[in-house]
N, C-alpha and C. Protein backbone atom coordinates (compact mmCIF):
# COMPACT_ATOMS: atom_id res chain seq x y z
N UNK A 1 126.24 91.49 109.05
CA UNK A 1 125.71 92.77 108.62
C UNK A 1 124.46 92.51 107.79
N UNK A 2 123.23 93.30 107.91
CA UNK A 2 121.88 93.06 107.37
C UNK A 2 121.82 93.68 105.97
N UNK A 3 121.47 93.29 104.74
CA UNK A 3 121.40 93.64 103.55
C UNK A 3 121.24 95.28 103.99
N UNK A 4 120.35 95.95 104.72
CA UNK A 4 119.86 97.10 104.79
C UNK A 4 121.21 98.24 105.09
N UNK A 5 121.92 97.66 106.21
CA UNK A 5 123.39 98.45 106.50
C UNK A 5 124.45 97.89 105.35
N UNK A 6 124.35 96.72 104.83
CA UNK A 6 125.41 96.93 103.60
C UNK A 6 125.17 97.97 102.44
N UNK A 7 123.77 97.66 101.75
CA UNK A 7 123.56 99.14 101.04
C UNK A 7 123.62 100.04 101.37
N UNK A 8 123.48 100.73 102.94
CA UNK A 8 124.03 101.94 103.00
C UNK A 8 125.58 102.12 102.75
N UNK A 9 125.82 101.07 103.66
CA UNK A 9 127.47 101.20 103.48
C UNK A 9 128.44 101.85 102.14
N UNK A 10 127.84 100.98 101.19
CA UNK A 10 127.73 100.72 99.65
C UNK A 10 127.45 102.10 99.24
N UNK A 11 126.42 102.79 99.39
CA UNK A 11 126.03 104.48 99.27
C UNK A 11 127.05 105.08 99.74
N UNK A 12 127.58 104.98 100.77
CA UNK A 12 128.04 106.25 101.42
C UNK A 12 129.67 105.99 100.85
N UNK A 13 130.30 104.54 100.88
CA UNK A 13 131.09 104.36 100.08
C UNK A 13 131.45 105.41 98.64
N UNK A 14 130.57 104.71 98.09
CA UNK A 14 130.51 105.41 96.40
C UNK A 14 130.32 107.03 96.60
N UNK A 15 129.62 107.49 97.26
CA UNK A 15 129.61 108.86 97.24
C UNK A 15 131.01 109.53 97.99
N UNK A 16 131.38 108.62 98.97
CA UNK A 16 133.37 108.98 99.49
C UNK A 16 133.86 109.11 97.80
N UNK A 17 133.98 108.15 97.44
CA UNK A 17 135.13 107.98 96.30
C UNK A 17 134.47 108.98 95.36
N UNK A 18 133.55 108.98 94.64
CA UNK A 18 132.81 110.24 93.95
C UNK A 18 133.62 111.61 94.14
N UNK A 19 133.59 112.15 95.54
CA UNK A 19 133.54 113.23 96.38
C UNK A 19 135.04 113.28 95.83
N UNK A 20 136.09 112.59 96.38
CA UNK A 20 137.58 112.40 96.42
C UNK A 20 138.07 112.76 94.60
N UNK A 21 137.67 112.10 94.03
CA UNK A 21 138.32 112.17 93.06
C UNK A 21 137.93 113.84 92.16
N UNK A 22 136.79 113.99 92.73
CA UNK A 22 136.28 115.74 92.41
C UNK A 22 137.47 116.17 92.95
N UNK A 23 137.65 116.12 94.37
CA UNK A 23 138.28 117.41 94.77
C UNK A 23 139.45 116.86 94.43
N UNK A 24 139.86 115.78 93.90
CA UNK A 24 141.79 115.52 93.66
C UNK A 24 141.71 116.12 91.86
N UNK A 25 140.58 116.26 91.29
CA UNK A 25 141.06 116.74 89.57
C UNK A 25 140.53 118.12 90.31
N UNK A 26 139.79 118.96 91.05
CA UNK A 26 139.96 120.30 90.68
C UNK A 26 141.26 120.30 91.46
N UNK A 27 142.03 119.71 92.63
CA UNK A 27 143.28 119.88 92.76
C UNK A 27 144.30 120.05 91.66
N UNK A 28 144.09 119.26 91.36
CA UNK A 28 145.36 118.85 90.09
C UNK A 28 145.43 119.37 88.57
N UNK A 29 144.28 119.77 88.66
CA UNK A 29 143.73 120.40 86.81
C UNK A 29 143.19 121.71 87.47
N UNK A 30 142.63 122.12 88.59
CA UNK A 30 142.31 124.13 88.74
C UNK A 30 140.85 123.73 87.83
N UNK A 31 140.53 122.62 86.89
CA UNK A 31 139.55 123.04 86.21
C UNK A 31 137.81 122.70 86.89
N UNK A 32 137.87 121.87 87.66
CA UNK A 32 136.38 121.88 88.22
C UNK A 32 136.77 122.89 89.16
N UNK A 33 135.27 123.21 89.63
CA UNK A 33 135.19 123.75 90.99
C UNK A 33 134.39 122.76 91.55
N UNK A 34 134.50 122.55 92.91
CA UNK A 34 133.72 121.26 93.30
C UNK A 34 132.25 122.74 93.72
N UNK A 35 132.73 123.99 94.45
CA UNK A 35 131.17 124.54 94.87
C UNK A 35 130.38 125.05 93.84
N UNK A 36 131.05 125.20 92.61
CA UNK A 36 129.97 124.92 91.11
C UNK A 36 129.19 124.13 91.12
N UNK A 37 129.80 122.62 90.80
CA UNK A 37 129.12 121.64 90.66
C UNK A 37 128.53 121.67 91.30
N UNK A 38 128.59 121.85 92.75
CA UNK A 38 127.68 121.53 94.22
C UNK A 38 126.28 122.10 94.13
N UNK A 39 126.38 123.49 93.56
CA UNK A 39 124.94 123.86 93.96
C UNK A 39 124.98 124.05 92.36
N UNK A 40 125.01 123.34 91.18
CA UNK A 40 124.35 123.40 90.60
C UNK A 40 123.53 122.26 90.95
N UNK A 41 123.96 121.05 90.81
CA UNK A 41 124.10 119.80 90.97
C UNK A 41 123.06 118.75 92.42
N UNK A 42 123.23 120.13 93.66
CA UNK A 42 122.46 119.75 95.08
C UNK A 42 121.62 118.88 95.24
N UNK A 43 120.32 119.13 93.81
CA UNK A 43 119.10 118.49 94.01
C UNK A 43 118.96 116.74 93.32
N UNK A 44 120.04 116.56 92.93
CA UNK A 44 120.60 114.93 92.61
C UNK A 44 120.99 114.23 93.59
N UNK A 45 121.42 115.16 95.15
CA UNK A 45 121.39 114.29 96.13
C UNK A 45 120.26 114.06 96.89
N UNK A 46 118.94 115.35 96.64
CA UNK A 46 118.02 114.70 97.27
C UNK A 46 117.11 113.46 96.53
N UNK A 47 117.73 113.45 95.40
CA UNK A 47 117.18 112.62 94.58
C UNK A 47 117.29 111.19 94.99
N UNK A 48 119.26 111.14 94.92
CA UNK A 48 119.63 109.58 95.45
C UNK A 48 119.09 109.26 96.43
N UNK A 49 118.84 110.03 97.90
CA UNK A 49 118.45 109.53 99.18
C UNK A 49 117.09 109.41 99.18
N UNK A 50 116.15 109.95 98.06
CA UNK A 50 114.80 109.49 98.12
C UNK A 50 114.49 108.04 97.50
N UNK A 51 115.45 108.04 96.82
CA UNK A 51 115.51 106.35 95.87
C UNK A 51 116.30 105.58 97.00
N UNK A 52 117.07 105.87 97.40
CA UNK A 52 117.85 104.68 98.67
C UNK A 52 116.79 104.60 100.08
N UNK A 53 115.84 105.69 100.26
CA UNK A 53 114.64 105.11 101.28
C UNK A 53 113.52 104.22 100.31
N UNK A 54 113.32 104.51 99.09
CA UNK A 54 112.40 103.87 99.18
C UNK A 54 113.04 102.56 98.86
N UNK A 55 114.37 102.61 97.87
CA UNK A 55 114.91 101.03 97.86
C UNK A 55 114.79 100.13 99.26
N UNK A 56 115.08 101.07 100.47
CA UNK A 56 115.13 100.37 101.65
C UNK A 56 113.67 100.15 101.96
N UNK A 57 112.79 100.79 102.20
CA UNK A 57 111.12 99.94 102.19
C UNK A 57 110.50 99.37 101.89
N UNK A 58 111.07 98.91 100.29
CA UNK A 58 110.65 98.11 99.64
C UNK A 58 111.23 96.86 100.09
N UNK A 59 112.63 97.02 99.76
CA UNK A 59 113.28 95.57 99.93
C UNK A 59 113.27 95.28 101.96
N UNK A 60 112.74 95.66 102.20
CA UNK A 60 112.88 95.35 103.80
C UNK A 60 111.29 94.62 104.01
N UNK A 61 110.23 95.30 103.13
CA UNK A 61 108.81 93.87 103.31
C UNK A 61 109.09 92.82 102.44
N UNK A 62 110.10 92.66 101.66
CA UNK A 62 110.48 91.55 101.22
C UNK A 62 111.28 90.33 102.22
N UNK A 63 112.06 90.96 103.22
CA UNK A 63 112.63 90.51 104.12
C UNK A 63 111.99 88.94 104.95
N UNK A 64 111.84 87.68 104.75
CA UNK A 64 110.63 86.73 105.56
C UNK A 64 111.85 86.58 107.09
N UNK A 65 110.08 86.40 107.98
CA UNK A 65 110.25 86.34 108.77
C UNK A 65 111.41 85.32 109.27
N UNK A 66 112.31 85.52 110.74
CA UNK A 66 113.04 84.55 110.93
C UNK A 66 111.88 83.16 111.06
N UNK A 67 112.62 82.08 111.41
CA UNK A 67 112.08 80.80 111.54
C UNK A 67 112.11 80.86 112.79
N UNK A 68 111.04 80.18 113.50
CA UNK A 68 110.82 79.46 114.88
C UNK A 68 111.71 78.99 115.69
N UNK A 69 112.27 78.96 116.56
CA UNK A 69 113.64 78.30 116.86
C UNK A 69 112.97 76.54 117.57
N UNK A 70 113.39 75.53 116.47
CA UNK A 70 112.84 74.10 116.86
C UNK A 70 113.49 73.68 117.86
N UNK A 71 114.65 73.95 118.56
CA UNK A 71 115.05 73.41 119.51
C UNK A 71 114.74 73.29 120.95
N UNK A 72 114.75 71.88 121.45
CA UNK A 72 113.64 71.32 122.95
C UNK A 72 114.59 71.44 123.68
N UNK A 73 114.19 72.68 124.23
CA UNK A 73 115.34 73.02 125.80
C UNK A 73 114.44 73.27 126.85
N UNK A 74 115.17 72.21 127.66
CA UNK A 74 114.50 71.64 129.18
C UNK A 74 115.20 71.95 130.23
């Protein structure tokens, strides 16, 4: 797996478990509302995904090229 699909992985991960444990305390406590939070809250996700593209453009021209393959096949 390429650094680029593990950090997503890693994102979408953390935002599962994030998500879950919202909706298991307004389950269990009545006291959040998750569609409160949601649209107060909305514009923090366009936030993260503008920082996780550019994390990914950045760290991807960091990326060096593979190597040459030296092996003499005849």
């Amino acid at each position: 797996m390429t650094a680029r699909k593990m950090s997503g992985a890693l994102t979408v991960g953390l935002v599962l478990i994030a998500l879950g444990i919202i909706l298991l305390l307004e389950n269990w406590y009545g006291v959040f509302s998750f569609w409160r939070l949601f649209a107060k809250y909305w514009p923090i996700l366009l936030i993260i995904i503008g920082l996780k593209k550019l994390h990914a453009y950045f760290t991807w021209r960091d990326v060096p090229a593979p190597l040459p393959n030296t092996e003499n096949k005849e």
